[in-house]
Protein backbone atom coordinates (compact mmCIF):
# COMPACT_ATOMS: atom_id res chain seq x y z
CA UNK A 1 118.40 187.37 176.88
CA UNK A 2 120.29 188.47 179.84
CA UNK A 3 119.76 192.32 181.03
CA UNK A 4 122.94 193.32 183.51
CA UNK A 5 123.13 197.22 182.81
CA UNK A 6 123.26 197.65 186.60
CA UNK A 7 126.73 196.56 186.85
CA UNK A 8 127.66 199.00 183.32
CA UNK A 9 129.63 201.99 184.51
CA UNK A 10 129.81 205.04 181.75
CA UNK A 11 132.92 207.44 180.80
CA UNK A 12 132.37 210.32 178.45
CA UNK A 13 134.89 212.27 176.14
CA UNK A 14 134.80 214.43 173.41
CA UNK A 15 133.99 212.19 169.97
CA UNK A 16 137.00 212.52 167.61
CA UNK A 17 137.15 213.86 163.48
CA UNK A 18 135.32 216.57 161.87
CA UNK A 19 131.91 218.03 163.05
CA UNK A 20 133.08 221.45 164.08
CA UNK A 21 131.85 223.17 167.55
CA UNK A 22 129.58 220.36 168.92
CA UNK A 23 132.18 218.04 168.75
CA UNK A 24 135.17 220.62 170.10
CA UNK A 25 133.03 221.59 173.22
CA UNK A 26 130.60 218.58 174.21
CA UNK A 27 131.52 214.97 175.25
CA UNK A 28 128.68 212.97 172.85
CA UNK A 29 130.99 209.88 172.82
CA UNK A 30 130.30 207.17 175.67
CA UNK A 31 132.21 204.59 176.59
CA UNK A 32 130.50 201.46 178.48
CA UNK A 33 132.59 199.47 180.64
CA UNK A 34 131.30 195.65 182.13
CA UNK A 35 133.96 193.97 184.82
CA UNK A 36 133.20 190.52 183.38
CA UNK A 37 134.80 188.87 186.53
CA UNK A 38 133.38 190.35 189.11
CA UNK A 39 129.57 189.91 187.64
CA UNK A 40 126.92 189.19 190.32
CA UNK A 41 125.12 188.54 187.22
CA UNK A 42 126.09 185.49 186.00
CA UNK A 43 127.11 181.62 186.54
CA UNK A 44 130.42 181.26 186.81
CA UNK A 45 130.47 178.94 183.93
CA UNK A 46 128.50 181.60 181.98
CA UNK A 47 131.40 184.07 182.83
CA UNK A 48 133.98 181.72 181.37
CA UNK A 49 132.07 181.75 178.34
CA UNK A 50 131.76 185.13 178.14
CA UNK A 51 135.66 185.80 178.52
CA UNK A 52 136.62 182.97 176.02
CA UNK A 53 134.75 184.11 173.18
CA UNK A 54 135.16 187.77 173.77
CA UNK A 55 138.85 187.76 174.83
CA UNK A 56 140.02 190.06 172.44
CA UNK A 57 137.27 192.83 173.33
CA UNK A 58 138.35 192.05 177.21
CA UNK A 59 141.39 194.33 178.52
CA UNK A 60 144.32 192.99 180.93
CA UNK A 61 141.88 194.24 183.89
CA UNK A 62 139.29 191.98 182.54
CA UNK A 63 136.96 194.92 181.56
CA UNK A 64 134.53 194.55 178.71
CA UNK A 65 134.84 198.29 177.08
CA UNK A 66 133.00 199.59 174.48
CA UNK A 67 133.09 203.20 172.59
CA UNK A 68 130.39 204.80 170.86
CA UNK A 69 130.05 208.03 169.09
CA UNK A 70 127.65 207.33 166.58
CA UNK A 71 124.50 210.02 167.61
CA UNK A 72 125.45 213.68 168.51
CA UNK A 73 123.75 213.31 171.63
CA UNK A 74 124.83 211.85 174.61
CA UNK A 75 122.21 210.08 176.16
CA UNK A 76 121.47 208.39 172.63
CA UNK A 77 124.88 207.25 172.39
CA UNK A 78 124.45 205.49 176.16
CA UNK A 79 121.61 204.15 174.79
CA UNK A 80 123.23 202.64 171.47
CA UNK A 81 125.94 201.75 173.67
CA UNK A 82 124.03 199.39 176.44
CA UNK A 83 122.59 197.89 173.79
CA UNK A 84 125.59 196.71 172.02
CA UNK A 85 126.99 195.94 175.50
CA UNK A 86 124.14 193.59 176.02
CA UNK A 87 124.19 192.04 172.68
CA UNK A 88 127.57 190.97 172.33
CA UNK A 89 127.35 189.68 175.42
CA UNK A 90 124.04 187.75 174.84
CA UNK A 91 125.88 186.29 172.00
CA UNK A 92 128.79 185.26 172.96
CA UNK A 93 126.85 182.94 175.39
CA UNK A 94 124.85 181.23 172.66
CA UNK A 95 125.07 177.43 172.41
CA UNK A 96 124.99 175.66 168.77
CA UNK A 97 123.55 173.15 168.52
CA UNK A 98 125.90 169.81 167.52
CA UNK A 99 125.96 168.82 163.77
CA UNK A 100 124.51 165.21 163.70
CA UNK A 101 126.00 163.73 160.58
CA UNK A 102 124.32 161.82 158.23
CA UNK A 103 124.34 159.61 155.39
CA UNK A 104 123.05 160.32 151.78
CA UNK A 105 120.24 158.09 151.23
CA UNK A 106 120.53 155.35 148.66
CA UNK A 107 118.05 157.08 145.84
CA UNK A 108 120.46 160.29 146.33
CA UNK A 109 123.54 158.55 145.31
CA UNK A 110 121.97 156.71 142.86
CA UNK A 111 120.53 159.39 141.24
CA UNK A 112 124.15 161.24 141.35
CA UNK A 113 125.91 158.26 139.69
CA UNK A 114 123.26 158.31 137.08
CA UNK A 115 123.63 161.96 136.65
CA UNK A 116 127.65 161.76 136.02
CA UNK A 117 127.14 158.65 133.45
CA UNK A 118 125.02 161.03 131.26
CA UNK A 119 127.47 163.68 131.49
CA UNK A 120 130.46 161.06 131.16
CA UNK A 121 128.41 159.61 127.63
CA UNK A 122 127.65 163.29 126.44
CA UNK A 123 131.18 163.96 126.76
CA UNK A 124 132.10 160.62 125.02
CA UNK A 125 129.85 161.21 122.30
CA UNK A 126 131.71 164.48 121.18
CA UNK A 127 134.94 162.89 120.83
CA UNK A 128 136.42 162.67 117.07
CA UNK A 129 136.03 158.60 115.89
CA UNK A 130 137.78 157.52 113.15
């Protein structure tokens, strides 16, 4: 877990939709920006993950942005915001781990053949016999 709010820069505006005058006169909504390039942060090979799997959150100036207007105070909404920032990020640099694939042992498939040759005779002993 990976904490790089010193390289975050803020912009606030107004929040948009209905909420009458503390939304008309005071600028609750924050907007986190991350240059994902230029990070002092991070590997470089860290950075390439980060820009591959969040490519489509990344802008042509290869800026991470985020909005947030979800508290009607500011400073809560910077809050929410690093903290999304920081996830997203932290995420996007997790590793799975490779699927090893493996067999079925021999009692499993034997048990499954055995399972579908009582369903198989069930079905068999329905069947009209003249």
């Amino acid at each position: 877990m990976k904490n790089f709010t010193k390289e975050l820069t803020y912009k606030t505006s107004r929040s948009s939709g209905a909420g009458g005058q503390n939304v008309n006169k005071v600028e609750t909504s924050v907007t986190v920006m991350w240059n994902v390039a230029e990070s002092q942060f991070f590997t470089a090979e860290e950075i390439e993950m980060i820009s591959v799997k969040l490519k489509n959150r990344i802008n042509l100036e290869g800026i991470l942005q985020l909005t947030v207007s979800e508290s009607r105070t500011q400073l809560q909404n910077k809050k929410i915001a690093t903290d999304k920032i920081i996830e997203t990020v932290n995420k996007s640099l997790f590793k799975p781990k490779p699927r090893k694939p493996t067999k079925p042992s021999k009692r499993q498939v034997e048990k499954r053949i055995q399972a579908k040759k009582q369903i198989s005779e069930k079905k068999e002993n329905r069947r009209f016999k003249l």
